[in-house]
PDB file of N, CA and C in Angstrom:
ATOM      1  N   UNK A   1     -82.632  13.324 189.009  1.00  0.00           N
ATOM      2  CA  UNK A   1     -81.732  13.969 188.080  1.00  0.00           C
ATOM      3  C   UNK A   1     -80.728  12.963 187.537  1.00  0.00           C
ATOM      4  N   UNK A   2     -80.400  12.847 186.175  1.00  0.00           N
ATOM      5  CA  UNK A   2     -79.692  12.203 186.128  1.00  0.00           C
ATOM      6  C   UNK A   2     -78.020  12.372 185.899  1.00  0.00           C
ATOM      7  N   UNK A   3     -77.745  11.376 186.119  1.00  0.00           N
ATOM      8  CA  UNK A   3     -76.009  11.648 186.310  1.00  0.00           C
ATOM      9  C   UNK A   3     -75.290  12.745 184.850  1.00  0.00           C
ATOM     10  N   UNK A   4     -76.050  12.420 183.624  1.00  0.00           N
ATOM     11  CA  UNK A   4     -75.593  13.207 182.767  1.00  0.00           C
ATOM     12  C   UNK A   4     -75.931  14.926 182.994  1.00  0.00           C
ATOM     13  N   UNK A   5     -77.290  14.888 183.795  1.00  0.00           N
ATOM     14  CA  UNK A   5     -77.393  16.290 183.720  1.00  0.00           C
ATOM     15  C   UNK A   5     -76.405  17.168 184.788  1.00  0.00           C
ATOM     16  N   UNK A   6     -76.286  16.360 185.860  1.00  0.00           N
ATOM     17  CA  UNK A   6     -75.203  16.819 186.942  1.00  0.00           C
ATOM     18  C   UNK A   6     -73.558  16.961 186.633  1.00  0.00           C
ATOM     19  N   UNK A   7     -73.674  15.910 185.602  1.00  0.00           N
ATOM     20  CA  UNK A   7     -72.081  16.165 185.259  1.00  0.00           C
ATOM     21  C   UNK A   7     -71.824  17.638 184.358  1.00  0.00           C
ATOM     22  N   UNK A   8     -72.877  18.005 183.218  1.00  0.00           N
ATOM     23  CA  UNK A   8     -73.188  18.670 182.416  1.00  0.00           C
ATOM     24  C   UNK A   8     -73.089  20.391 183.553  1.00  0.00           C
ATOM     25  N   UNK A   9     -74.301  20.103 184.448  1.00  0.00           N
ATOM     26  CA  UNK A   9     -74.406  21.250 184.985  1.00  0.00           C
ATOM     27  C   UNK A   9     -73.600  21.534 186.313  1.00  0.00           C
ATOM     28  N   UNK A  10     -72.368  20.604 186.593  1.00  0.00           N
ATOM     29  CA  UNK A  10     -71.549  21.278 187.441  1.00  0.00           C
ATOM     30  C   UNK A  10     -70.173  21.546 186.876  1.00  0.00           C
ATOM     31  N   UNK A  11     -69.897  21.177 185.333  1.00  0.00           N
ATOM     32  CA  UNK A  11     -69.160  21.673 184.347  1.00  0.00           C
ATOM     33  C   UNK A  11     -69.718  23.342 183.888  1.00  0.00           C
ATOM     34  N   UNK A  12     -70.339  23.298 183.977  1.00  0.00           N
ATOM     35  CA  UNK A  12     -71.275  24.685 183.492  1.00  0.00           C
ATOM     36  C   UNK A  12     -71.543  26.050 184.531  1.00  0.00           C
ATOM     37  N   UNK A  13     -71.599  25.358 186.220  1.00  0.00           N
ATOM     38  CA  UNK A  13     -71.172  26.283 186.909  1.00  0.00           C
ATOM     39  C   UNK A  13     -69.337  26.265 187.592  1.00  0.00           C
ATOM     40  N   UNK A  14     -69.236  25.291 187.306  1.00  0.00           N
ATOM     41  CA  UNK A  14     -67.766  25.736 187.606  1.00  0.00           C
ATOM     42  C   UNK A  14     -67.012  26.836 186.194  1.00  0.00           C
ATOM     43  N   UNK A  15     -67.587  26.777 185.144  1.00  0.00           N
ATOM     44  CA  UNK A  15     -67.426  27.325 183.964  1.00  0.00           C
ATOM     45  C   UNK A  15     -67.448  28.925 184.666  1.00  0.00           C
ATOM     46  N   UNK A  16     -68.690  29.227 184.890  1.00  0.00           N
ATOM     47  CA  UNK A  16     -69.208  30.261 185.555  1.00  0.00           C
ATOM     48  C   UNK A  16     -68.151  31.055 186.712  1.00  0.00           C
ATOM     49  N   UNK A  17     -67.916  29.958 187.769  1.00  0.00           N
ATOM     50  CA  UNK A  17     -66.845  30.383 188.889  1.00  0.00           C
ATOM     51  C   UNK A  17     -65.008  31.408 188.055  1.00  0.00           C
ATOM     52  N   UNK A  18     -65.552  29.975 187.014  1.00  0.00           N
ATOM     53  CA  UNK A  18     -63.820  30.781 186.056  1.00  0.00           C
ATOM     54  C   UNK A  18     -64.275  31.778 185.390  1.00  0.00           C
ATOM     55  N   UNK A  19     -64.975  31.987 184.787  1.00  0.00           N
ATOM     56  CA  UNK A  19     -65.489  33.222 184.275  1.00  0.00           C
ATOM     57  C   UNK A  19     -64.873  34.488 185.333  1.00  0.00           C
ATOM     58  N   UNK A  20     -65.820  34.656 186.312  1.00  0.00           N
ATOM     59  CA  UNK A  20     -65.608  35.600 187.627  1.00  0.00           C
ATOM     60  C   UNK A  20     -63.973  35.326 187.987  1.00  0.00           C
ATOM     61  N   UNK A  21     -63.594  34.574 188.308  1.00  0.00           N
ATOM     62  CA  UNK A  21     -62.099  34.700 188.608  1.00  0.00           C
ATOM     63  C   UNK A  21     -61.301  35.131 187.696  1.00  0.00           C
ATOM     64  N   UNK A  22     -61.866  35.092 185.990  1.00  0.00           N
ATOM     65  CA  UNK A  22     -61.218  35.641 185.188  1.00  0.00           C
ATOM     66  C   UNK A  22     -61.048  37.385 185.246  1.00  0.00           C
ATOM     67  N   UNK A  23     -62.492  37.328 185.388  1.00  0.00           N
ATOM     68  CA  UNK A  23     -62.729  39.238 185.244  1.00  0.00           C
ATOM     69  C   UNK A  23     -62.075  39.778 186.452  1.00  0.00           C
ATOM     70  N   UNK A  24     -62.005  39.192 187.898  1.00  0.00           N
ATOM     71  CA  UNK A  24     -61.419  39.693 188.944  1.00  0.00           C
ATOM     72  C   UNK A  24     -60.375  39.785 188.869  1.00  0.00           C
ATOM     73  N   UNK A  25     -58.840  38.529 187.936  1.00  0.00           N
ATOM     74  CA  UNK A  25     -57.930  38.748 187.828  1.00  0.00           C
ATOM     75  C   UNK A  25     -57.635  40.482 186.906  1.00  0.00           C
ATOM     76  N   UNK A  26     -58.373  40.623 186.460  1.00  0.00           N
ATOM     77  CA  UNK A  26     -57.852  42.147 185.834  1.00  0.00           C
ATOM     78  C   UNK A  26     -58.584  43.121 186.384  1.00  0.00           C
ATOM     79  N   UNK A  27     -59.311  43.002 187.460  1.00  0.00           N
ATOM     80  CA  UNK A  27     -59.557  44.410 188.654  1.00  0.00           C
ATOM     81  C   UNK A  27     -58.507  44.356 189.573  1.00  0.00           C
ATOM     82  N   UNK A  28     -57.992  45.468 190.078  1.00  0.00           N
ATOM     83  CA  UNK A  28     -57.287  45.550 191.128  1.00  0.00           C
ATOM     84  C   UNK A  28     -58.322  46.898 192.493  1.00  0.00           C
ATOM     85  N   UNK A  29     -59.188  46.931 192.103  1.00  0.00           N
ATOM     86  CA  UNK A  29     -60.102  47.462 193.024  1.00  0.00           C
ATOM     87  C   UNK A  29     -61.174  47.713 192.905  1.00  0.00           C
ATOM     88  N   UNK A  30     -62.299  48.192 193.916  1.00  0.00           N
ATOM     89  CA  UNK A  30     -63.579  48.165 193.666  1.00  0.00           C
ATOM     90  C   UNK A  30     -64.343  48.979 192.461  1.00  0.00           C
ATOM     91  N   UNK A  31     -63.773  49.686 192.592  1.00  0.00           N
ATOM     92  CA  UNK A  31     -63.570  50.560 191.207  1.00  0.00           C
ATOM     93  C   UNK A  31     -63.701  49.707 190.215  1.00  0.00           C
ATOM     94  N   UNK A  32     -63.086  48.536 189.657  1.00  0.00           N
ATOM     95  CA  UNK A  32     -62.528  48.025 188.687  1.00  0.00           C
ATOM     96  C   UNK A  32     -63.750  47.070 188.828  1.00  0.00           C
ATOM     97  N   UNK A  33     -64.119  46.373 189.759  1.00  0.00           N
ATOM     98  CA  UNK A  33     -65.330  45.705 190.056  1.00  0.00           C
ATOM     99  C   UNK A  33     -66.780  46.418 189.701  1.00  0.00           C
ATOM    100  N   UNK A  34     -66.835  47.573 189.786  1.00  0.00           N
ATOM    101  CA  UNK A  34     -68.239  48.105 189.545  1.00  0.00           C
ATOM    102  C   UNK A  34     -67.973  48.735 188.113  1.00  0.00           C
ATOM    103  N   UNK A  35     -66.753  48.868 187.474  1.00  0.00           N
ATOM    104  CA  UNK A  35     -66.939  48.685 185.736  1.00  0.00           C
ATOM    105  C   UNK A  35     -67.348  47.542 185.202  1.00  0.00           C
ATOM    106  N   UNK A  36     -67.181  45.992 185.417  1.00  0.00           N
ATOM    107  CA  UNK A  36     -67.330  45.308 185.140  1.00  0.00           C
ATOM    108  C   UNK A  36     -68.441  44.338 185.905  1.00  0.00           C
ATOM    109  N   UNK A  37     -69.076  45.100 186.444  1.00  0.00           N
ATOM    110  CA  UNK A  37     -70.377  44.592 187.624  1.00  0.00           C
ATOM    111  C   UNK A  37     -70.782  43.673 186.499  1.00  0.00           C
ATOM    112  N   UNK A  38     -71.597  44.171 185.805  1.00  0.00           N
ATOM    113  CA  UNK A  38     -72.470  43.773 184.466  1.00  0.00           C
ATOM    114  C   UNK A  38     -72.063  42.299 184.090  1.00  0.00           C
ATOM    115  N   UNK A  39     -70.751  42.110 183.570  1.00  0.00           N
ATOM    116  CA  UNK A  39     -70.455  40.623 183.132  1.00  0.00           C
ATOM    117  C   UNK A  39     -70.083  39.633 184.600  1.00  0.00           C
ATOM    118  N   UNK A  40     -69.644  40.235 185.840  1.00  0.00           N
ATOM    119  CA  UNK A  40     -69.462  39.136 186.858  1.00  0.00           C
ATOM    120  C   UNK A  40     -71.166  39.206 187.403  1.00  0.00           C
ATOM    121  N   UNK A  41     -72.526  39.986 187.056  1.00  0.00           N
ATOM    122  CA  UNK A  41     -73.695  39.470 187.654  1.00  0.00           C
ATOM    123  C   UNK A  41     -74.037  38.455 186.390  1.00  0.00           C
ATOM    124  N   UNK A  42     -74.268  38.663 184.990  1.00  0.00           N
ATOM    125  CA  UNK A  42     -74.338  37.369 184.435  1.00  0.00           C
ATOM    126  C   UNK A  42     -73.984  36.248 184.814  1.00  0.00           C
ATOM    127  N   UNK A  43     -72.972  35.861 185.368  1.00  0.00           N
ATOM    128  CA  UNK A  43     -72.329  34.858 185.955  1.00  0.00           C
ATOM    129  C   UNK A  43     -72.748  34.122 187.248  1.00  0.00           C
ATOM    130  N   UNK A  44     -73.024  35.289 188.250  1.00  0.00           N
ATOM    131  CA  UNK A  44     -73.555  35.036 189.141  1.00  0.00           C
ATOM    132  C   UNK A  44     -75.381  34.414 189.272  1.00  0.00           C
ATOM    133  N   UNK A  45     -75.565  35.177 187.945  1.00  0.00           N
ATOM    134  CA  UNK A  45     -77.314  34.895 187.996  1.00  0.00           C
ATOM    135  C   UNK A  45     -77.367  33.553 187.519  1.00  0.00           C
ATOM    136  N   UNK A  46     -76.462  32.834 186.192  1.00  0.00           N
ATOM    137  CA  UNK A  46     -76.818  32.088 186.088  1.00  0.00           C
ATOM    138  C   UNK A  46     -76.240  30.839 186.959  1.00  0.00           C
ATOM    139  N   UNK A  47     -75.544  31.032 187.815  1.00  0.00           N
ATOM    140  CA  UNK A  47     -74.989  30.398 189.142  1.00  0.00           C
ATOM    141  C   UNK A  47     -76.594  29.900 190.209  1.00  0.00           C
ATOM    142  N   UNK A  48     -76.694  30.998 190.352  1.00  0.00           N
ATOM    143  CA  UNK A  48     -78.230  31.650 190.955  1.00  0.00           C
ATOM    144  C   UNK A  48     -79.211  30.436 190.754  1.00  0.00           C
ATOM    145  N   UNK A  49     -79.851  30.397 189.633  1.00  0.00           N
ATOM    146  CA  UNK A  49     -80.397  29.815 189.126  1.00  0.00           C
ATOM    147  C   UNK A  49     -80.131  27.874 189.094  1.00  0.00           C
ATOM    148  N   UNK A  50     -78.692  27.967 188.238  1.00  0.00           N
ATOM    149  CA  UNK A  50     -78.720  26.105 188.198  1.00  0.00           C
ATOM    150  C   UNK A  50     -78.133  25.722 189.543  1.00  0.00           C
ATOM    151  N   UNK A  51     -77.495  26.047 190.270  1.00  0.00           N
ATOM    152  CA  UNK A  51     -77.059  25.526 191.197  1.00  0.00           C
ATOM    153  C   UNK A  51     -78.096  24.675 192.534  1.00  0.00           C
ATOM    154  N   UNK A  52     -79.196  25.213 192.528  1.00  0.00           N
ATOM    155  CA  UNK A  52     -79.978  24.892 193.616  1.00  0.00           C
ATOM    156  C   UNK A  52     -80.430  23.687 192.762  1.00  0.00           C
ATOM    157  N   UNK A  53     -80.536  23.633 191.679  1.00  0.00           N
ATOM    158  CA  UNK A  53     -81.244  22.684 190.470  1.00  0.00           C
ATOM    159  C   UNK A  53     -80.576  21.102 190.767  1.00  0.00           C
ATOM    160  N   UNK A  54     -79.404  20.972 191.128  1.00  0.00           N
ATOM    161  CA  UNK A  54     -78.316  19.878 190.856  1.00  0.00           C
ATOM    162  C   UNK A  54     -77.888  19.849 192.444  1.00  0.00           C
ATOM    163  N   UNK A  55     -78.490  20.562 193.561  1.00  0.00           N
ATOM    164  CA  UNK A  55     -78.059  19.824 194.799  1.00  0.00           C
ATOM    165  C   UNK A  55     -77.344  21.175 195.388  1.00  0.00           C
ATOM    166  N   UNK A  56     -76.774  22.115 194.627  1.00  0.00           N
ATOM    167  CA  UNK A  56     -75.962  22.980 195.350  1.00  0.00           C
ATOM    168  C   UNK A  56     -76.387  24.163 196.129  1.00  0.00           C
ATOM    169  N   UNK A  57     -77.673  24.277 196.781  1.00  0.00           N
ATOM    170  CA  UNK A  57     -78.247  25.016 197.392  1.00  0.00           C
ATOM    171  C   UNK A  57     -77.832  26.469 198.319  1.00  0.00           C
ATOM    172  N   UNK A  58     -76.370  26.072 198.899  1.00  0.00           N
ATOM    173  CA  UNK A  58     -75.489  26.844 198.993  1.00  0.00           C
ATOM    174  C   UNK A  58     -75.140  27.460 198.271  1.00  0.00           C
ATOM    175  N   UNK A  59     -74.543  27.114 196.989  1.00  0.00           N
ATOM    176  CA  UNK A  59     -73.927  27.295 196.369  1.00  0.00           C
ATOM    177  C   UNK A  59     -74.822  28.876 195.597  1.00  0.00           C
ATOM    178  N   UNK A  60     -75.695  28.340 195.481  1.00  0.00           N
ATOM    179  CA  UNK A  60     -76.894  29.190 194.995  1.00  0.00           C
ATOM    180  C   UNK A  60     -77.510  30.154 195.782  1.00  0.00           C
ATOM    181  N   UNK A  61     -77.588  30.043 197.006  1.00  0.00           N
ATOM    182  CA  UNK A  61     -77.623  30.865 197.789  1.00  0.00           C
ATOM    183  C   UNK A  61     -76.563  32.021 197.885  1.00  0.00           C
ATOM    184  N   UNK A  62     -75.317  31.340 198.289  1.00  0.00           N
ATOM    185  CA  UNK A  62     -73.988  32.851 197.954  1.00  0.00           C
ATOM    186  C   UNK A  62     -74.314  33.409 196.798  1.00  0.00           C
ATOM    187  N   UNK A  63     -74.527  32.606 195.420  1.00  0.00           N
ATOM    188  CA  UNK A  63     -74.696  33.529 194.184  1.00  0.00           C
ATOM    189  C   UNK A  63     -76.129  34.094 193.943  1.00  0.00           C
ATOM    190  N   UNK A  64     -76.789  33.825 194.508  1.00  0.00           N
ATOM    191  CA  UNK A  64     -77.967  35.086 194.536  1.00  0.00           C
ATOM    192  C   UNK A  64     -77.653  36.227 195.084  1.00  0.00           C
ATOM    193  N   UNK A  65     -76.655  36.216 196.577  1.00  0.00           N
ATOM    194  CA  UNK A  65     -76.416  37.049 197.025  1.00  0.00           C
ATOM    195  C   UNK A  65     -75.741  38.078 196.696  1.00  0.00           C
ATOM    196  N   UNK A  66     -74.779  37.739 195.703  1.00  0.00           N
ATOM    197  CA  UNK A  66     -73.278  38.298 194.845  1.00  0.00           C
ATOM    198  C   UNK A  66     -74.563  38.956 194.188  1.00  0.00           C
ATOM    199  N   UNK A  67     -75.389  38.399 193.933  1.00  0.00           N
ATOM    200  CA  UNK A  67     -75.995  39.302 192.284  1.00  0.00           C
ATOM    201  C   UNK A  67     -76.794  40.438 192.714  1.00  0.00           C
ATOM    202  N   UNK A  68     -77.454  40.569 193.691  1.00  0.00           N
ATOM    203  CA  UNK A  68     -77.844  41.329 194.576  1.00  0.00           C
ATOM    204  C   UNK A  68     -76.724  42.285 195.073  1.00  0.00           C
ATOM    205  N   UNK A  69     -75.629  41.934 195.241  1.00  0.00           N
ATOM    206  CA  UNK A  69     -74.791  43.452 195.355  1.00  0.00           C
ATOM    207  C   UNK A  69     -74.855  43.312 193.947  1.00  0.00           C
ATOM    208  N   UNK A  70     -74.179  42.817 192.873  1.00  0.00           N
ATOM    209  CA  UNK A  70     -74.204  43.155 191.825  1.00  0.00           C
ATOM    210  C   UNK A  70     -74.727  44.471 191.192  1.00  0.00           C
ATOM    211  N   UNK A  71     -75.767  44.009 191.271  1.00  0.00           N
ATOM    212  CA  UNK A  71     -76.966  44.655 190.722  1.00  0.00           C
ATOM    213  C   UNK A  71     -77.415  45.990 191.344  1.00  0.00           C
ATOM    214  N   UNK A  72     -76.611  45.955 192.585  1.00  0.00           N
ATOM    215  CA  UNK A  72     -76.622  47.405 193.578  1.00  0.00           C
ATOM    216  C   UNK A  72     -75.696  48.080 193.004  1.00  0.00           C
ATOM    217  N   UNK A  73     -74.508  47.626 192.929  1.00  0.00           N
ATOM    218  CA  UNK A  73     -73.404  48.247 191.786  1.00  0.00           C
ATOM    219  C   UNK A  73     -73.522  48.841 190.926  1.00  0.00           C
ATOM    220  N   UNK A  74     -74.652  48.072 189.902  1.00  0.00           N
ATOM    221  CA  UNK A  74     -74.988  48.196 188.514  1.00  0.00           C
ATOM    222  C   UNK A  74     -75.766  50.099 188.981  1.00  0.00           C
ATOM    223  N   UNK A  75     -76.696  49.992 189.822  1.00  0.00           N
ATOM    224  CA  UNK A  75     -77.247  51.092 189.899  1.00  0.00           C
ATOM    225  C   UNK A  75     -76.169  52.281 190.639  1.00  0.00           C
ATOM    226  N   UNK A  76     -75.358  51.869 191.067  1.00  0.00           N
ATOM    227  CA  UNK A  76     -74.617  53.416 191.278  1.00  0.00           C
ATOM    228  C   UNK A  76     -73.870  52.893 193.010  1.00  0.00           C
ATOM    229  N   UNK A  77     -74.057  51.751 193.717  1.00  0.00           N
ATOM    230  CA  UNK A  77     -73.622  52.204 194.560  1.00  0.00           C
ATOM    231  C   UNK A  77     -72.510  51.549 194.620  1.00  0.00           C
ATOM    232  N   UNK A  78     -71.306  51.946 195.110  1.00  0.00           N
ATOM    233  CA  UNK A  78     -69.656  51.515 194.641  1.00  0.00           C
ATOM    234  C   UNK A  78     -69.761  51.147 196.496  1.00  0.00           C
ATOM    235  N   UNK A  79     -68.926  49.345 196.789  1.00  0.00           N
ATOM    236  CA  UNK A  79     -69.219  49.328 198.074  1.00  0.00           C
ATOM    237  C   UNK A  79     -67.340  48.583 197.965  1.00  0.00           C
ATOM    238  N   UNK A  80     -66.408  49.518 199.027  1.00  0.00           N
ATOM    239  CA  UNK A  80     -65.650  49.009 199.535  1.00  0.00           C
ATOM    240  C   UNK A  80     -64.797  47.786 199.466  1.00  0.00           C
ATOM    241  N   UNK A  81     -65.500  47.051 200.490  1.00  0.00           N
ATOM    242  CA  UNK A  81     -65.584  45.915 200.519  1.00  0.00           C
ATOM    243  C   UNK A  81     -65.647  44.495 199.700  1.00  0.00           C
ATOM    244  N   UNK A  82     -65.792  45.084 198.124  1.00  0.00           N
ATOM    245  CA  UNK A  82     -66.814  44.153 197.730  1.00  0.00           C
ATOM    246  C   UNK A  82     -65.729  43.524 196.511  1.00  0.00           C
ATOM    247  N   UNK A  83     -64.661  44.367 196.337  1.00  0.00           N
ATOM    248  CA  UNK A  83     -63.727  43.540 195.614  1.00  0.00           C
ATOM    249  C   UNK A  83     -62.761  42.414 196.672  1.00  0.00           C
ATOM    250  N   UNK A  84     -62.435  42.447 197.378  1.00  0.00           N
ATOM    251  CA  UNK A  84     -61.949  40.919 198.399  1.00  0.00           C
ATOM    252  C   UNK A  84     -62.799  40.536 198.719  1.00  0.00           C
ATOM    253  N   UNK A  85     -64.336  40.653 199.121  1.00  0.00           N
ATOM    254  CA  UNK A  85     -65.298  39.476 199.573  1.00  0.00           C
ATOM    255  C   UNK A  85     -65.685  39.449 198.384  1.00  0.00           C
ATOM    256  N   UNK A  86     -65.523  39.554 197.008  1.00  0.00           N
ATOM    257  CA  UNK A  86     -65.869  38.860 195.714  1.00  0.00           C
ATOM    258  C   UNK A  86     -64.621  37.762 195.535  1.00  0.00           C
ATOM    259  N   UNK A  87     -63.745  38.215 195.912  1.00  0.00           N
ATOM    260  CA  UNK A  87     -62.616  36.993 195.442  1.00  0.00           C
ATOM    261  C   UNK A  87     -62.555  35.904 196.683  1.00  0.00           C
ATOM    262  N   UNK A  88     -62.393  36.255 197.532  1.00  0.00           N
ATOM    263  CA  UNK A  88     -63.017  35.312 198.678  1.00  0.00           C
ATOM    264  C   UNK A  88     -64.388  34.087 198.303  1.00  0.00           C
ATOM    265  N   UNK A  89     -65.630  34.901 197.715  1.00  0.00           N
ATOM    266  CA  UNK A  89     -67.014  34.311 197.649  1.00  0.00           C
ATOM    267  C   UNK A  89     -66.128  32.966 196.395  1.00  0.00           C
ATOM    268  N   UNK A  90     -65.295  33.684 195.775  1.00  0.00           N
ATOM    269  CA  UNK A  90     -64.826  32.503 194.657  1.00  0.00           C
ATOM    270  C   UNK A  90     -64.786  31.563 194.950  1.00  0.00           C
ATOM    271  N   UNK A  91     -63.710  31.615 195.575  1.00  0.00           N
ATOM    272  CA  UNK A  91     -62.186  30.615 196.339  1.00  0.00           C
ATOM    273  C   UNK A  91     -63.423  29.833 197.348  1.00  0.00           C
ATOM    274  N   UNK A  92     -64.513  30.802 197.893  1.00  0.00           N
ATOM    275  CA  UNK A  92     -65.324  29.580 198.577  1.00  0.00           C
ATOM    276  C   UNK A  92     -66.316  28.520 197.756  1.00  0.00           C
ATOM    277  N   UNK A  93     -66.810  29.512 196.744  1.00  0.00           N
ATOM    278  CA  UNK A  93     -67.544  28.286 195.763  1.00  0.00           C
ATOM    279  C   UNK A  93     -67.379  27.651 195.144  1.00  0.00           C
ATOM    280  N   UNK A  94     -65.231  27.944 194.751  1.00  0.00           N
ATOM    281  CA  UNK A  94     -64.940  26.588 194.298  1.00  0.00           C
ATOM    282  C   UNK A  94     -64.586  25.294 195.462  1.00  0.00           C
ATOM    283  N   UNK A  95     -64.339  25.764 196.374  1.00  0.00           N
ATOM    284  CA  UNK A  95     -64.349  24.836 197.594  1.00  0.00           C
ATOM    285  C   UNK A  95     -65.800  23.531 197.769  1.00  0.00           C
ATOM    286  N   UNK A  96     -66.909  24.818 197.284  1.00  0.00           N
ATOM    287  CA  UNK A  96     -67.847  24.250 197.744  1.00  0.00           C
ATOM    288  C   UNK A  96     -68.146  23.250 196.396  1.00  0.00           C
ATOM    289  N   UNK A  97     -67.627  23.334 195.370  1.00  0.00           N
ATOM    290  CA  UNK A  97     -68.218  22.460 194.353  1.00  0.00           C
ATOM    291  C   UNK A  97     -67.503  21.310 194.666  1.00  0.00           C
ATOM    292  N   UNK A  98     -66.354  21.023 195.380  1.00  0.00           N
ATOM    293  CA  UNK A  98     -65.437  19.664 195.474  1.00  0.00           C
ATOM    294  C   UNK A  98     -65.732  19.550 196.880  1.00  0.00           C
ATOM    295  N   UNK A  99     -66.426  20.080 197.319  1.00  0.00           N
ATOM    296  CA  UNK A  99     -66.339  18.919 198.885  1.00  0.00           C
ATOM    297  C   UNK A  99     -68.180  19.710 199.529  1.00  0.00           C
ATOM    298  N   UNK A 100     -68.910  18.371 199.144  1.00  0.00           N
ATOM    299  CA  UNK A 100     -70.384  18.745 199.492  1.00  0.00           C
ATOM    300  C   UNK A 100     -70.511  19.026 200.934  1.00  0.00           C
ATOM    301  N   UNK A 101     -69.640  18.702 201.944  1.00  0.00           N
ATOM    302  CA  UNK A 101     -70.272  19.234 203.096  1.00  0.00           C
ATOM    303  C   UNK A 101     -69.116  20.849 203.634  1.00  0.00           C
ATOM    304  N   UNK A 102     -68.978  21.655 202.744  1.00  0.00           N
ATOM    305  CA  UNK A 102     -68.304  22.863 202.404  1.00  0.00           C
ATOM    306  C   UNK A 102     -68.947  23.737 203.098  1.00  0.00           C
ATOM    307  N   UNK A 103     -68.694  24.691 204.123  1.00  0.00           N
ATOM    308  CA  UNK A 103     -69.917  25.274 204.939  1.00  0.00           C
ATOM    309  C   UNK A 103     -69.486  26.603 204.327  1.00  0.00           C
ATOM    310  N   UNK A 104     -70.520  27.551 203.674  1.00  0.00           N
ATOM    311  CA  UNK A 104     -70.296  28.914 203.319  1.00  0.00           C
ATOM    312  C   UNK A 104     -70.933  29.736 204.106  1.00  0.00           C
ATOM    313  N   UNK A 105     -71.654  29.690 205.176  1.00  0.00           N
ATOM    314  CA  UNK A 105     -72.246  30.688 205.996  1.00  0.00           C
ATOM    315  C   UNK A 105     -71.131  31.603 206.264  1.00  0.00           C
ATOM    316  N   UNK A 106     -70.324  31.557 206.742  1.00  0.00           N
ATOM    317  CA  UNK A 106     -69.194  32.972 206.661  1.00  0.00           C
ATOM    318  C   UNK A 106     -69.329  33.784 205.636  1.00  0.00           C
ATOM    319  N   UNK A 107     -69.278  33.245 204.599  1.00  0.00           N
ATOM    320  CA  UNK A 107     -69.221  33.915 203.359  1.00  0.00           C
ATOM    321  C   UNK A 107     -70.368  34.639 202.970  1.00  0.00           C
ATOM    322  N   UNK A 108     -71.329  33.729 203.304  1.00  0.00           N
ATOM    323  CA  UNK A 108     -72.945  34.455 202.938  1.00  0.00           C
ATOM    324  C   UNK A 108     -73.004  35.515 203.649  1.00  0.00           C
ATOM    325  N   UNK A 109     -72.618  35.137 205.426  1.00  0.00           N
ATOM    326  CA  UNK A 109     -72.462  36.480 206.331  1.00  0.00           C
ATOM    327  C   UNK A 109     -72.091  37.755 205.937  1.00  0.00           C
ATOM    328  N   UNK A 110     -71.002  37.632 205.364  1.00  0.00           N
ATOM    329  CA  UNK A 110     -70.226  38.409 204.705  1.00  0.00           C
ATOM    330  C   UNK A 110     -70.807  39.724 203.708  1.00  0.00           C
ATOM    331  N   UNK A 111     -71.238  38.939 202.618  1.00  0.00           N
ATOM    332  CA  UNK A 111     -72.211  39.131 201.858  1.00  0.00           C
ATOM    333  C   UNK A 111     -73.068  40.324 202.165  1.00  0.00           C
ATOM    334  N   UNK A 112     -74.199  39.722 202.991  1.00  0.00           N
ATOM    335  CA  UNK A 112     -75.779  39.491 203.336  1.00  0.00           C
ATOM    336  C   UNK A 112     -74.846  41.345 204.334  1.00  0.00           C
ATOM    337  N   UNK A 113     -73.978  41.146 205.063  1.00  0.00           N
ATOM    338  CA  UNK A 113     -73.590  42.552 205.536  1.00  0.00           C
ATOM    339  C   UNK A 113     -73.471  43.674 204.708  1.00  0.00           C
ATOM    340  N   UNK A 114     -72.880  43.692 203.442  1.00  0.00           N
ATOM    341  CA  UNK A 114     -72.493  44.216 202.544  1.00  0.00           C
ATOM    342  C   UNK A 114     -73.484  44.788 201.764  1.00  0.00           C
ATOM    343  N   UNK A 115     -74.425  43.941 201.562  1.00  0.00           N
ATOM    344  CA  UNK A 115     -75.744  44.131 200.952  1.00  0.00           C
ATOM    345  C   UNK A 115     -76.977  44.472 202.404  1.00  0.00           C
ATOM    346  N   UNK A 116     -76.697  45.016 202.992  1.00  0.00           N
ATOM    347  CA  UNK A 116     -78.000  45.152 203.954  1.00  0.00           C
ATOM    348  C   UNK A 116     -77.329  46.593 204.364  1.00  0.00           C
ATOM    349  N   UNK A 117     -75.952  47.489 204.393  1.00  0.00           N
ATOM    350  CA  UNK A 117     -75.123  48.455 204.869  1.00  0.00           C
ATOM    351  C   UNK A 117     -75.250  49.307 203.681  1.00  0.00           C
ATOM    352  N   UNK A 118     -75.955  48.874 202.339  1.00  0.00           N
ATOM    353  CA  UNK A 118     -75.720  49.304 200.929  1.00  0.00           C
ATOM    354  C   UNK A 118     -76.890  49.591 200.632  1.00  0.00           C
TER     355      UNK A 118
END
């Protein structure tokens, strides 16, 4: 891969991370999260997708997972939980884009509960 495409595509998912922190700053509950499911799983899918592409395998892993509740959302089921372990999953994947040995298994844990209780 070359250095232009990595610079390109970790400008492009950190783009992504602000996106979601944008829409979360104007939910104040889960409620507010499953109106706006729709534009924070765009975000997440295409997270989904380039991240494993450029090294971030983690990274891509939590956001498959997000999109997967997402997308549980999208169909009707409203989960608790899922507005603070969405702002949490943030705050960890921007962690994880500045420091490669960033461990998110908590977070995935997290997750992977949320989506398996749902």
């Amino acid at each position: 891969m070359s250095d232009e495409f990595l610079k390109i595509a970790t400008a492009e998912i950190n783009d992504e991370i602000s996106e979601i922190q944008n829409i979360l700053n104007f939910c104040h509950s889960s409620l507010d999260v499953s109106a706006n499911a729709a534009k924070l799983q765009k975000s997440t899918h295409k997270i989904k997708g380039l991240a494993p592409m450029m090294g971030k395998e983690e990274v891509g892993r939590l956001s498959s997972l997000l999109d997967s509740v997402l997308k549980k959302i999208m169909d009707g089921a409203i989960t608790d939980e899922i507005f603070e372990s969405l702002i949490d999953a943030v705050d960890e994947m921007k962690n994880s884009m500045t420091n490669s040995n960033y461990n998110l298994d908590k977070i995935k844990q997290r997750i992977s509960k949320i989506l398996s209780t749902h």
